[in-house]
PDB file of N, CA and C in Angstrom:
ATOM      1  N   UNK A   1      -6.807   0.308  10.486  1.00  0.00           N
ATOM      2  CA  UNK A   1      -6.177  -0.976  10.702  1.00  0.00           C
ATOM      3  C   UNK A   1      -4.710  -0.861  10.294  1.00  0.00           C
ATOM      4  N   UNK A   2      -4.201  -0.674  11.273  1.00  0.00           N
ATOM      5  CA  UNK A   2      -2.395  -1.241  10.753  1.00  0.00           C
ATOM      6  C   UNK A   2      -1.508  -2.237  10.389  1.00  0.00           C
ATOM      7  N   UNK A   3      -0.783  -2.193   8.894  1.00  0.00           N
ATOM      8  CA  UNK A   3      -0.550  -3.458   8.802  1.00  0.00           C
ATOM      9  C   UNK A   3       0.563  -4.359   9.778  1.00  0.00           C
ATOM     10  N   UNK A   4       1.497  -3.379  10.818  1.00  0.00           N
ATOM     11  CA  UNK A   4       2.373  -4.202  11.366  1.00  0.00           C
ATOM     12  C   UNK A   4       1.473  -5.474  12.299  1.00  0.00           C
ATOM     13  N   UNK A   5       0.295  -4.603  12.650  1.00  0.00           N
ATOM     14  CA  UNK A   5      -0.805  -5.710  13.515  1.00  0.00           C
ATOM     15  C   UNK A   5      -1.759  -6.955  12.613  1.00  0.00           C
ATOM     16  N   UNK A   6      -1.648  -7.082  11.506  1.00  0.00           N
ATOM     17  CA  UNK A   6      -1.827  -8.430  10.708  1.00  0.00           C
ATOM     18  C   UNK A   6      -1.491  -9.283  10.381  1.00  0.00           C
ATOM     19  N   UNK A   7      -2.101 -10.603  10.861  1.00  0.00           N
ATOM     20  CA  UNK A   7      -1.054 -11.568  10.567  1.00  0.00           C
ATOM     21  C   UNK A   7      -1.263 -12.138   8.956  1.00  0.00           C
ATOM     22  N   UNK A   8      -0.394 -11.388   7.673  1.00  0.00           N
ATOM     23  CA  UNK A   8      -0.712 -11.853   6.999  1.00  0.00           C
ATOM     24  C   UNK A   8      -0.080 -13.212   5.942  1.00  0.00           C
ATOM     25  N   UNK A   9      -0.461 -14.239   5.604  1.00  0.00           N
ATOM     26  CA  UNK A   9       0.748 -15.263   4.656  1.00  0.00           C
ATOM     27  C   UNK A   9       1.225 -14.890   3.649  1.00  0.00           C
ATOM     28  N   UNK A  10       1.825 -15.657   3.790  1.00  0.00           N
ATOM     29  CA  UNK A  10       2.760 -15.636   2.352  1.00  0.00           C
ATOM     30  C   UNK A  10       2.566 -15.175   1.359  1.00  0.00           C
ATOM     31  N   UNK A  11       1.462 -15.713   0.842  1.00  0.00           N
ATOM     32  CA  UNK A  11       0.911 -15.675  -0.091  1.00  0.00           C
ATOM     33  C   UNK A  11       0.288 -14.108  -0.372  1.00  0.00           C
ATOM     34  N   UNK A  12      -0.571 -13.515   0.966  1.00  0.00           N
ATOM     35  CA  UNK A  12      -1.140 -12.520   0.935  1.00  0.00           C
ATOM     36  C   UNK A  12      -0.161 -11.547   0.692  1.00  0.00           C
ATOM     37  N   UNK A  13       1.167 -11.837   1.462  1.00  0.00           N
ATOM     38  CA  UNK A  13       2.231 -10.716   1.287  1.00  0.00           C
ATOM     39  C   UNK A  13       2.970 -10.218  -0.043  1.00  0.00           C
ATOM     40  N   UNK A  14       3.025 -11.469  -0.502  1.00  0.00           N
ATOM     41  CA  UNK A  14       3.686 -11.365  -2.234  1.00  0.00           C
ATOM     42  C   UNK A  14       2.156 -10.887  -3.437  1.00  0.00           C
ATOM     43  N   UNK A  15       0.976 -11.315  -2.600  1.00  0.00           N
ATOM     44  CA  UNK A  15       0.339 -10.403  -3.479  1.00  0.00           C
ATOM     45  C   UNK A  15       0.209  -8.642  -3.309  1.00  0.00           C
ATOM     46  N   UNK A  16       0.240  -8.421  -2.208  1.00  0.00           N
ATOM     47  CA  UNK A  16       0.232  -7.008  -2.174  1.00  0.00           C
ATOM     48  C   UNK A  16       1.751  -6.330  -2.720  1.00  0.00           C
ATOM     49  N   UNK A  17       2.581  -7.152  -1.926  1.00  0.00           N
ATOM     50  CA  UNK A  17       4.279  -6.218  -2.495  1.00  0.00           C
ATOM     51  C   UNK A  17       4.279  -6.218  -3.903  1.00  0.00           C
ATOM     52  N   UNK A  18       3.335  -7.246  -4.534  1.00  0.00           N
ATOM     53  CA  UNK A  18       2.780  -7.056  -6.085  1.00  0.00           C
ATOM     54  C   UNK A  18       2.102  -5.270  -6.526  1.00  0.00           C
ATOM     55  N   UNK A  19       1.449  -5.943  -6.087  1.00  0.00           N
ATOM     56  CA  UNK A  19      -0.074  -4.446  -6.226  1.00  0.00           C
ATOM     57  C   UNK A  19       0.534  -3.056  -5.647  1.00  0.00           C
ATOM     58  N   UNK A  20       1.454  -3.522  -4.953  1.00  0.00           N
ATOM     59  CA  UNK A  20       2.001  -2.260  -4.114  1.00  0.00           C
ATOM     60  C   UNK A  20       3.442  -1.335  -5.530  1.00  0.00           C
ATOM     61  N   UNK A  21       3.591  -2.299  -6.537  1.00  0.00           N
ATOM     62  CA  UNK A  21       4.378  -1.804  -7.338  1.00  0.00           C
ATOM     63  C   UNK A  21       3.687  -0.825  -8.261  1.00  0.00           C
ATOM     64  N   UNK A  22       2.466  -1.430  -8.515  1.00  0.00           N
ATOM     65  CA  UNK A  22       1.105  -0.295  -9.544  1.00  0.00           C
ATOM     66  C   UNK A  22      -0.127   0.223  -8.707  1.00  0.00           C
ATOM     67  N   UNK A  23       0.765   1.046  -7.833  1.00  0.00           N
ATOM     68  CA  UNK A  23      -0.144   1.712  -6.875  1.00  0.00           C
ATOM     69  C   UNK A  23      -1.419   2.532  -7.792  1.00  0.00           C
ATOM     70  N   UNK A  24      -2.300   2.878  -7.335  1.00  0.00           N
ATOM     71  CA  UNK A  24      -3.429   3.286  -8.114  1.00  0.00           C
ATOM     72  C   UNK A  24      -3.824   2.518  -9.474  1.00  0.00           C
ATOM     73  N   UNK A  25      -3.194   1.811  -9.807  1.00  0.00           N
ATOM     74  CA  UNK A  25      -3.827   0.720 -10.962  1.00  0.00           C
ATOM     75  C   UNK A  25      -4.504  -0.652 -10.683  1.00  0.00           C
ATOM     76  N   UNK A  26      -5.366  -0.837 -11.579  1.00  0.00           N
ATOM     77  CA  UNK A  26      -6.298  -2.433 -11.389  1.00  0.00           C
ATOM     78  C   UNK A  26      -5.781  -3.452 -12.019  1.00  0.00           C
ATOM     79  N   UNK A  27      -5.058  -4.603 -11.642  1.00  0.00           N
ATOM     80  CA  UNK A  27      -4.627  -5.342 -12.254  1.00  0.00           C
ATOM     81  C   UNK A  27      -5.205  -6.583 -11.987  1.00  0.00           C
ATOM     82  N   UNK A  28      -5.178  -7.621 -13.295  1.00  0.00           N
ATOM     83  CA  UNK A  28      -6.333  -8.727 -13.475  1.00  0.00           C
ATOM     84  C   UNK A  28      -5.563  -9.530 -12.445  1.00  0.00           C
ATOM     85  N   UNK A  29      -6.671 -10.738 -12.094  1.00  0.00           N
ATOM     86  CA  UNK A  29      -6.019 -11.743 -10.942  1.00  0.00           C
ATOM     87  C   UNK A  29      -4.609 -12.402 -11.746  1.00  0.00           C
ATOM     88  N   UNK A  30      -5.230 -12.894 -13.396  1.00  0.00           N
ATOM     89  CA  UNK A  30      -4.284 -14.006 -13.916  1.00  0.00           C
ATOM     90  C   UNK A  30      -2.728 -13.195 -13.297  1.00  0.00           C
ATOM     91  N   UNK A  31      -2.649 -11.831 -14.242  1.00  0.00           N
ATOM     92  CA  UNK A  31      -0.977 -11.100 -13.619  1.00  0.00           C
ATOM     93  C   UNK A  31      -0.511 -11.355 -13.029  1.00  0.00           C
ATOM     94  N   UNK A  32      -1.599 -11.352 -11.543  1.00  0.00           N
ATOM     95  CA  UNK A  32      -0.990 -11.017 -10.439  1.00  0.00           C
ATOM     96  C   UNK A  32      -0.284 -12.338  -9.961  1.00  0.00           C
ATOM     97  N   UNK A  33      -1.185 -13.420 -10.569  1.00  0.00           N
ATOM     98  CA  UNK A  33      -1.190 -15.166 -10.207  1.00  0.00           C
ATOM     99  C   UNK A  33       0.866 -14.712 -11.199  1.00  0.00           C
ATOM    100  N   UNK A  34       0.561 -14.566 -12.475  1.00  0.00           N
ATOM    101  CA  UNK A  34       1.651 -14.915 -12.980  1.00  0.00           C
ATOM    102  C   UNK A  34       2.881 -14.162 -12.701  1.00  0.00           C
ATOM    103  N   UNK A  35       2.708 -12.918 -12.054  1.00  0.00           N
ATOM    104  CA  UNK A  35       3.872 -12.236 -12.049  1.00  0.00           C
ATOM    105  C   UNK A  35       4.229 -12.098 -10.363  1.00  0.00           C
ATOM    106  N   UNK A  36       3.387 -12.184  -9.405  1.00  0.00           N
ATOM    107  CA  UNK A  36       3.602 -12.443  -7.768  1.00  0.00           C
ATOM    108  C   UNK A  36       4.225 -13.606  -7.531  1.00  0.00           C
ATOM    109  N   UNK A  37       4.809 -14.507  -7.902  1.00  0.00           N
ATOM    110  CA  UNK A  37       5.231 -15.191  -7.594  1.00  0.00           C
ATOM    111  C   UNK A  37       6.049 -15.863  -8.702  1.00  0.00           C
ATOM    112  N   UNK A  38       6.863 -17.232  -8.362  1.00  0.00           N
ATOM    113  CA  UNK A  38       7.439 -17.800  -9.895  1.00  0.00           C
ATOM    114  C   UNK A  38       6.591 -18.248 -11.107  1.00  0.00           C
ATOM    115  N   UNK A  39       7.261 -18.234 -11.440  1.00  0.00           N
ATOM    116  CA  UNK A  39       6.620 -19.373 -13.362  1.00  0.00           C
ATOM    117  C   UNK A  39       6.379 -20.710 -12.970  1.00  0.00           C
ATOM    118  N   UNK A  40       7.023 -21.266 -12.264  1.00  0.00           N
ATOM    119  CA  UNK A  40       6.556 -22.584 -12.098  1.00  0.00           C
ATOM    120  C   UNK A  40       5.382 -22.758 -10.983  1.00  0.00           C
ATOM    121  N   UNK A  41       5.122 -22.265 -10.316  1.00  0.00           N
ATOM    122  CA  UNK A  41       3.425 -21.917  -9.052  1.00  0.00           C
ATOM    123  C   UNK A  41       2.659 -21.432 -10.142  1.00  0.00           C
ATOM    124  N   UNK A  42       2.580 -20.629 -11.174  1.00  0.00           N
ATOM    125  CA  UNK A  42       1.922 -20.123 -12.353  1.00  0.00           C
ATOM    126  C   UNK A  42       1.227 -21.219 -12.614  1.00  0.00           C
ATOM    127  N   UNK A  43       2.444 -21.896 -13.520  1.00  0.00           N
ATOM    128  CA  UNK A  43       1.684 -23.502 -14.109  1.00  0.00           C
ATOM    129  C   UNK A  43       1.119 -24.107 -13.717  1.00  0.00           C
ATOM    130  N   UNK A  44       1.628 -24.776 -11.691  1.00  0.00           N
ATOM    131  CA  UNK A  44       1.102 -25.380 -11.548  1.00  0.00           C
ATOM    132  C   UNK A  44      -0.335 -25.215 -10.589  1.00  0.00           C
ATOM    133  N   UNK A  45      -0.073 -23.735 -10.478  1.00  0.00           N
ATOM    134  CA  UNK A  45      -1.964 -23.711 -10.074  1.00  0.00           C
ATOM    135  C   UNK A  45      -2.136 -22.065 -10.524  1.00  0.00           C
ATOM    136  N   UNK A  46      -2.639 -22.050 -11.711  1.00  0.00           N
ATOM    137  CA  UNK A  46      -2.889 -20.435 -12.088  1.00  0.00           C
ATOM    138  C   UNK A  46      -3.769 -20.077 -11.632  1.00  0.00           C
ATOM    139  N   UNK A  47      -4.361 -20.275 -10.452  1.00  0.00           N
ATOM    140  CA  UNK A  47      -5.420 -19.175  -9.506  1.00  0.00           C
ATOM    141  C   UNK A  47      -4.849 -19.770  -8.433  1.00  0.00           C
ATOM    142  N   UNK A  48      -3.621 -19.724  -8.089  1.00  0.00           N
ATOM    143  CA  UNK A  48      -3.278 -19.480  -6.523  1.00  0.00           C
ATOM    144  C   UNK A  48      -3.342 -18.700  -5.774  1.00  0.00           C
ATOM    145  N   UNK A  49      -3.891 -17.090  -6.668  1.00  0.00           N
ATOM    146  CA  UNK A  49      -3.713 -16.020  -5.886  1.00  0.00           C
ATOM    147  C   UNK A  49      -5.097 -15.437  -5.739  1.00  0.00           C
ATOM    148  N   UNK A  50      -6.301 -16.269  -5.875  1.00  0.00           N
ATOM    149  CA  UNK A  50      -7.276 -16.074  -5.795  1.00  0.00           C
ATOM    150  C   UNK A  50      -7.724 -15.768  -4.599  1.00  0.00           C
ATOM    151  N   UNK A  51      -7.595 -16.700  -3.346  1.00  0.00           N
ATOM    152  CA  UNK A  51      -7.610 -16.785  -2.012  1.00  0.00           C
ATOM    153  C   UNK A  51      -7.163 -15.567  -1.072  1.00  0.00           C
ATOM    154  N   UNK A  52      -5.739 -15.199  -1.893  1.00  0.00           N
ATOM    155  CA  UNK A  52      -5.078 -14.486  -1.076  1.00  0.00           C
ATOM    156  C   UNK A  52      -6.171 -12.968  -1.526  1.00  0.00           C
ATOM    157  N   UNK A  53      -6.447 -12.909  -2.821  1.00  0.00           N
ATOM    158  CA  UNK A  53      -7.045 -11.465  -3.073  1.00  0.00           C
ATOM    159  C   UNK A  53      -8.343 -11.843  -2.090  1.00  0.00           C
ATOM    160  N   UNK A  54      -9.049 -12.436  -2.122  1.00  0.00           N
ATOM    161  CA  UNK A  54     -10.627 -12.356  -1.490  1.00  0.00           C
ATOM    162  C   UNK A  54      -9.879 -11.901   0.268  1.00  0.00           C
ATOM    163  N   UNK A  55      -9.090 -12.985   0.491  1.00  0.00           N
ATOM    164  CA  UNK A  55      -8.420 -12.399   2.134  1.00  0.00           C
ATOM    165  C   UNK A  55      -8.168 -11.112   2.132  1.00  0.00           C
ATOM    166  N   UNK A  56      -7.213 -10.094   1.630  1.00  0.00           N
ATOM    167  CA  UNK A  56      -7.090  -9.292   1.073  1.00  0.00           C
ATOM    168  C   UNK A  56      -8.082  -8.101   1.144  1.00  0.00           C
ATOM    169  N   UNK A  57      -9.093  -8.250  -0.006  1.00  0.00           N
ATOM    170  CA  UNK A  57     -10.417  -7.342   0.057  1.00  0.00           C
ATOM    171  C   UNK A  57     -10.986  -7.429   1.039  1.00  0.00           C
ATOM    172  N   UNK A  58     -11.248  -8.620   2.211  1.00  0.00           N
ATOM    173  CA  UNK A  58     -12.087  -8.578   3.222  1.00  0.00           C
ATOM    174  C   UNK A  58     -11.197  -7.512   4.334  1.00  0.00           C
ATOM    175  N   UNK A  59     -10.181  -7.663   4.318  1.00  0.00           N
ATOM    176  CA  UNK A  59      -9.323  -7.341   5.256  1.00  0.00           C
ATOM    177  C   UNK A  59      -9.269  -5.750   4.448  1.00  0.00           C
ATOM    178  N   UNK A  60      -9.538  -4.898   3.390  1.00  0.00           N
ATOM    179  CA  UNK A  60      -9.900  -3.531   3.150  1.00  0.00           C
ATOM    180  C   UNK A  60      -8.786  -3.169   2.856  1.00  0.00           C
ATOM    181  N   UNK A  61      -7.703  -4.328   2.530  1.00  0.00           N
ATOM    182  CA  UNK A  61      -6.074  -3.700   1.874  1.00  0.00           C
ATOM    183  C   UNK A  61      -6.324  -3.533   0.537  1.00  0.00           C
ATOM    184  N   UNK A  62      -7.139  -4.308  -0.513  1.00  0.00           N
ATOM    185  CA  UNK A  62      -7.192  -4.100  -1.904  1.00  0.00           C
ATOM    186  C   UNK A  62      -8.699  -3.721  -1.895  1.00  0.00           C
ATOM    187  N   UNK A  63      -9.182  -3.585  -3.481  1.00  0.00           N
ATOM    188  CA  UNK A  63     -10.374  -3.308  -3.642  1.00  0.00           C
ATOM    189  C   UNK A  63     -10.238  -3.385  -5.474  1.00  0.00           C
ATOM    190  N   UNK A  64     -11.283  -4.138  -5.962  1.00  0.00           N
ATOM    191  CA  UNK A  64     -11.548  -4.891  -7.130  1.00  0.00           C
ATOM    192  C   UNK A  64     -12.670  -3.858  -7.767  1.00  0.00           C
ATOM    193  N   UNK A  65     -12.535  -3.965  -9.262  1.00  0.00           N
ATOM    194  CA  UNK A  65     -13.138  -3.002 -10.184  1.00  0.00           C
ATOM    195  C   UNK A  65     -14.159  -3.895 -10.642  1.00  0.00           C
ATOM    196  N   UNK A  66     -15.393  -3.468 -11.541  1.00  0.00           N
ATOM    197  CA  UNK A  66     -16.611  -4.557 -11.651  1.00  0.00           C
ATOM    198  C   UNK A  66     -15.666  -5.272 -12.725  1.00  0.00           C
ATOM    199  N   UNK A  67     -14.989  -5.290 -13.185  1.00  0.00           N
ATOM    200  CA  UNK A  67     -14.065  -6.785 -14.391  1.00  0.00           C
ATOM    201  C   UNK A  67     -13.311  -7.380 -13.733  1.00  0.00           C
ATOM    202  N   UNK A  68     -13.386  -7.475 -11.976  1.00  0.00           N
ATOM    203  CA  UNK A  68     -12.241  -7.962 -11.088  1.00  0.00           C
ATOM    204  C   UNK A  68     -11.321  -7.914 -11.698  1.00  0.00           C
ATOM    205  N   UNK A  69     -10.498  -6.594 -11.552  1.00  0.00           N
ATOM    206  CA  UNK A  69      -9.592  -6.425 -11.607  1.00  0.00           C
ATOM    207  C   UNK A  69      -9.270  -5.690  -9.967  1.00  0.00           C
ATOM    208  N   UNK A  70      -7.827  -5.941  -9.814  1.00  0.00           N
ATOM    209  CA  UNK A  70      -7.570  -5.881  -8.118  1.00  0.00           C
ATOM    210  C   UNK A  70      -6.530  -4.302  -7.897  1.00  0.00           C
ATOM    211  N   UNK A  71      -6.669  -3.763  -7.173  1.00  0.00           N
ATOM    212  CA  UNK A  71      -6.288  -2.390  -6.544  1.00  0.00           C
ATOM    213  C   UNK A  71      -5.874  -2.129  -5.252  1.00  0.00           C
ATOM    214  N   UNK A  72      -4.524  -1.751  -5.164  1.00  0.00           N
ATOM    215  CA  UNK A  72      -4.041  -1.314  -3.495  1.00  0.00           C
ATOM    216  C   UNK A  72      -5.030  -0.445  -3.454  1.00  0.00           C
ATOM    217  N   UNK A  73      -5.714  -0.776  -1.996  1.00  0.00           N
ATOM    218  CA  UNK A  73      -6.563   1.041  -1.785  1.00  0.00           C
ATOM    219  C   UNK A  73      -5.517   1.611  -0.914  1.00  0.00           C
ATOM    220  N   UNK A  74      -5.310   3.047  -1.441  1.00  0.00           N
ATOM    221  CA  UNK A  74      -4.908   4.423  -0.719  1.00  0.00           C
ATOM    222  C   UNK A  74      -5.844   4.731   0.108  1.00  0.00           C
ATOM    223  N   UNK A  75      -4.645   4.724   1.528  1.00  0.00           N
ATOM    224  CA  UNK A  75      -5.981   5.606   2.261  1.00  0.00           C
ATOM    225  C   UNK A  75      -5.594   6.919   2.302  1.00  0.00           C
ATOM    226  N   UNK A  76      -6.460   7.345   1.009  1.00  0.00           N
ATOM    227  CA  UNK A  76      -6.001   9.080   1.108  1.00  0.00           C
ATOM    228  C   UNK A  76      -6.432  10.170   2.195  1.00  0.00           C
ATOM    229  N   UNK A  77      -7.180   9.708   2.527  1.00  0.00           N
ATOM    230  CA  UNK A  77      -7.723  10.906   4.077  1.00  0.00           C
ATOM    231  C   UNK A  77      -6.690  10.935   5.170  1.00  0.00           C
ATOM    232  N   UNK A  78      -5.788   9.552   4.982  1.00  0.00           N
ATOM    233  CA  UNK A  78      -4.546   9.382   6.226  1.00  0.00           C
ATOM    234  C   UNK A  78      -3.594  10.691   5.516  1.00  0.00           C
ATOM    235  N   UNK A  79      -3.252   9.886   3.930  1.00  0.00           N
ATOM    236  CA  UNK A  79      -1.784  10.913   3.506  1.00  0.00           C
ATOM    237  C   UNK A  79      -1.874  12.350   3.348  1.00  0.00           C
ATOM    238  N   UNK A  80      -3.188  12.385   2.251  1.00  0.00           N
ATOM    239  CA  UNK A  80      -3.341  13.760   2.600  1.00  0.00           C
ATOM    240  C   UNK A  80      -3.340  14.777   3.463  1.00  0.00           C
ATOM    241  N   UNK A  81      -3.892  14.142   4.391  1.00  0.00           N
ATOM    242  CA  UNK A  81      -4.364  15.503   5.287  1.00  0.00           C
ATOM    243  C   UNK A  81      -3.450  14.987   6.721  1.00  0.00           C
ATOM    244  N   UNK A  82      -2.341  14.233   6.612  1.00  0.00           N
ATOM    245  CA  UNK A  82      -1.116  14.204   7.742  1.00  0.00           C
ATOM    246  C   UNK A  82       0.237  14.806   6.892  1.00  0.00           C
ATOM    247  N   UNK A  83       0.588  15.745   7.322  1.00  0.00           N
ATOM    248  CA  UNK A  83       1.866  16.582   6.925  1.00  0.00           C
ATOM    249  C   UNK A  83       2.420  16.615   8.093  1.00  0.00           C
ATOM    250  N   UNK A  84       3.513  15.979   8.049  1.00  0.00           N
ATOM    251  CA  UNK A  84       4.145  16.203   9.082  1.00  0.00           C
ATOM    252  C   UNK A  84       5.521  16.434   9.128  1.00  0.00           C
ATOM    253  N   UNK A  85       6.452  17.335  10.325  1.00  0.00           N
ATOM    254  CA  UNK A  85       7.630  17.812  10.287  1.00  0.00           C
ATOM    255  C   UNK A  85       8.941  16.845   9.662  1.00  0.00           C
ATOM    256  N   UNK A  86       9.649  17.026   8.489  1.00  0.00           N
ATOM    257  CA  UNK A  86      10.401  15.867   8.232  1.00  0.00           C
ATOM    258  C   UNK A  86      11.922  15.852   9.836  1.00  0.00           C
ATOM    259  N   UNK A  87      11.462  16.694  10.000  1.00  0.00           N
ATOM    260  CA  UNK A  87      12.651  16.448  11.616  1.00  0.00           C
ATOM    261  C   UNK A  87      12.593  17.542  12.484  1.00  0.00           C
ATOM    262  N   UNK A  88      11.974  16.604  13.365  1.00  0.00           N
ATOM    263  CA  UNK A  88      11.501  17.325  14.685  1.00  0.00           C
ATOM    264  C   UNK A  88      12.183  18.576  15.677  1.00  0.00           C
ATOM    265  N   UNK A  89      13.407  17.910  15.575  1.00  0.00           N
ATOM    266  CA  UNK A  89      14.445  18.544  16.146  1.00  0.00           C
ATOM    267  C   UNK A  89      14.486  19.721  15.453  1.00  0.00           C
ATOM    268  N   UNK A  90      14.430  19.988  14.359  1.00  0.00           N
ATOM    269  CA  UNK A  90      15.057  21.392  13.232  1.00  0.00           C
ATOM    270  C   UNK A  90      13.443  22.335  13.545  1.00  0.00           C
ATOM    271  N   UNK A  91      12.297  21.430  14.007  1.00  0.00           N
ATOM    272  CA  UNK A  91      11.587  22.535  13.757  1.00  0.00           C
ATOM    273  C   UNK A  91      11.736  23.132  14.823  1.00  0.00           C
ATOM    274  N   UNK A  92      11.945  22.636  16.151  1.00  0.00           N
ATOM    275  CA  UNK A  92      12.236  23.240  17.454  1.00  0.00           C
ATOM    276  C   UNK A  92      13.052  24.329  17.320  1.00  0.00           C
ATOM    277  N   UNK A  93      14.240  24.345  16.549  1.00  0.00           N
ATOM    278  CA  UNK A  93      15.130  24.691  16.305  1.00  0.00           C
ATOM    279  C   UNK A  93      14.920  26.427  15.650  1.00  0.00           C
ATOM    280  N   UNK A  94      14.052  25.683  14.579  1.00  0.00           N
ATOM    281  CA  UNK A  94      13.346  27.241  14.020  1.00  0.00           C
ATOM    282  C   UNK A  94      12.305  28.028  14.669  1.00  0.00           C
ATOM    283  N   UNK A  95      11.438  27.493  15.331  1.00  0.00           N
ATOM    284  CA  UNK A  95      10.319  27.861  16.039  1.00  0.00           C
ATOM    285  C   UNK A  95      11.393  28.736  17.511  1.00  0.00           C
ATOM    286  N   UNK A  96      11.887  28.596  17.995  1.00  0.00           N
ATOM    287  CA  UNK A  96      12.923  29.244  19.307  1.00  0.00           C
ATOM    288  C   UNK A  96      13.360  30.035  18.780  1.00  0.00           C
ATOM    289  N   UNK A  97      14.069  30.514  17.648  1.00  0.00           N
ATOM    290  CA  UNK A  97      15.150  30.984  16.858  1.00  0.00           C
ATOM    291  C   UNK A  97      14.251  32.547  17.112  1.00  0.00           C
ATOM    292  N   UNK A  98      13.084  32.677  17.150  1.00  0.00           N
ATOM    293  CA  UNK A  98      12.320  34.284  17.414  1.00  0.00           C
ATOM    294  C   UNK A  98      12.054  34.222  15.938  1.00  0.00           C
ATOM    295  N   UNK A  99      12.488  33.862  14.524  1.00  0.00           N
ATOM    296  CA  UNK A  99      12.189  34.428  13.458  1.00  0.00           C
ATOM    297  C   UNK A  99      10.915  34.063  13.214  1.00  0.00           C
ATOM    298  N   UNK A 100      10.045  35.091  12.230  1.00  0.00           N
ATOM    299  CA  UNK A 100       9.087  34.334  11.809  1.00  0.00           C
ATOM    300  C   UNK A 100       9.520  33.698  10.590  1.00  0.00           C
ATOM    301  N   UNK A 101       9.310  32.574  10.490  1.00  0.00           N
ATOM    302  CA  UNK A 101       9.523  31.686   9.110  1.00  0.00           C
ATOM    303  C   UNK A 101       8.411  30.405   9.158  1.00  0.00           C
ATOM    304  N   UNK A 102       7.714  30.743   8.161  1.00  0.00           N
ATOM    305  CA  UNK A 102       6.661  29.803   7.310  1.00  0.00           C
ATOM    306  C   UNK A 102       6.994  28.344   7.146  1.00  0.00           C
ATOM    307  N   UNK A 103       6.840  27.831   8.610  1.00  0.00           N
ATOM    308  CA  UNK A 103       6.989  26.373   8.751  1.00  0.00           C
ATOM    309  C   UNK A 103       6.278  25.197   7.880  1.00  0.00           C
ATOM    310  N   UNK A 104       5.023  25.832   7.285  1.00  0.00           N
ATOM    311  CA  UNK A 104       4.135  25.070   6.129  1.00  0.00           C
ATOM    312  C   UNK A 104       5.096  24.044   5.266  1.00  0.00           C
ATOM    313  N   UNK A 105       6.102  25.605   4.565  1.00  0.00           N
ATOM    314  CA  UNK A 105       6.970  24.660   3.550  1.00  0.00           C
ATOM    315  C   UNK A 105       8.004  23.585   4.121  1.00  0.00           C
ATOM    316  N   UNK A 106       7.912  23.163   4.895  1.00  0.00           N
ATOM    317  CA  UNK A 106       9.581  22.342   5.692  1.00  0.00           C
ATOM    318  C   UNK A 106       8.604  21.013   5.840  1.00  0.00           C
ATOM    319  N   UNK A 107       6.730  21.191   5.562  1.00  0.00           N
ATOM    320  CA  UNK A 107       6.775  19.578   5.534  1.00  0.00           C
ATOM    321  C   UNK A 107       6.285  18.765   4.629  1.00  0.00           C
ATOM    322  N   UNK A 108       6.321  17.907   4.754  1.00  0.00           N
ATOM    323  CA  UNK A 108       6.509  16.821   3.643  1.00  0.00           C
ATOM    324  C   UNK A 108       5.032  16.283   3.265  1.00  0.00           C
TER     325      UNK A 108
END
């Protein structure tokens, strides 16, 4: 699922650009309620960001620990195992050139 193809709110967005700062860490809802957004939405509804996490987990962007606590999931099978040329052009460049040179290291 790609995120440019989701339509996600407001709300959902400032919680992830949250979660997206403590990548691989679980952080409790209250935080996320108090630190995703201002101090004054805090006060006046401290589980505003409740909604947005359950949207969120259904939709397979976060994923919650048994103390609900909330987690960007990595999709590591994408990063890992896609290496790809940091510029296309240069590898052409080397690959024509006749040398042999160990293109492995040039990606990222």
């Amino acid at each position: 699922m790609e995120l440019d193809n989701l339509m996600l709110g407001a709300d959902e967005q400032r919680v992830l650009l949250y979660l997206n700062t403590w990548p691989g860490e679980f952080i409790a809802e209250k935080q996320i309620a108090r630190h995703a957004e201002s101090k004054q939405r805090f006060i006046a509804e401290p589980y505003w960001a409740r909604n947005s996490l359950n949207q969120l987990a259904t939709l397979g962007l976060v994923e919650a620990d048994s103390s609900g606590k909330y987690c960007v999931r990595i999709q590591t099978n994408e990063i890992a195992n896609s290496k790809r040329f940091i510029a296309p052009h240069l590898r052409e460049i080397l690959e024509s050139s006749g040398r042999n040179i160990d293109l492995s290291s040039f990606a990222s």
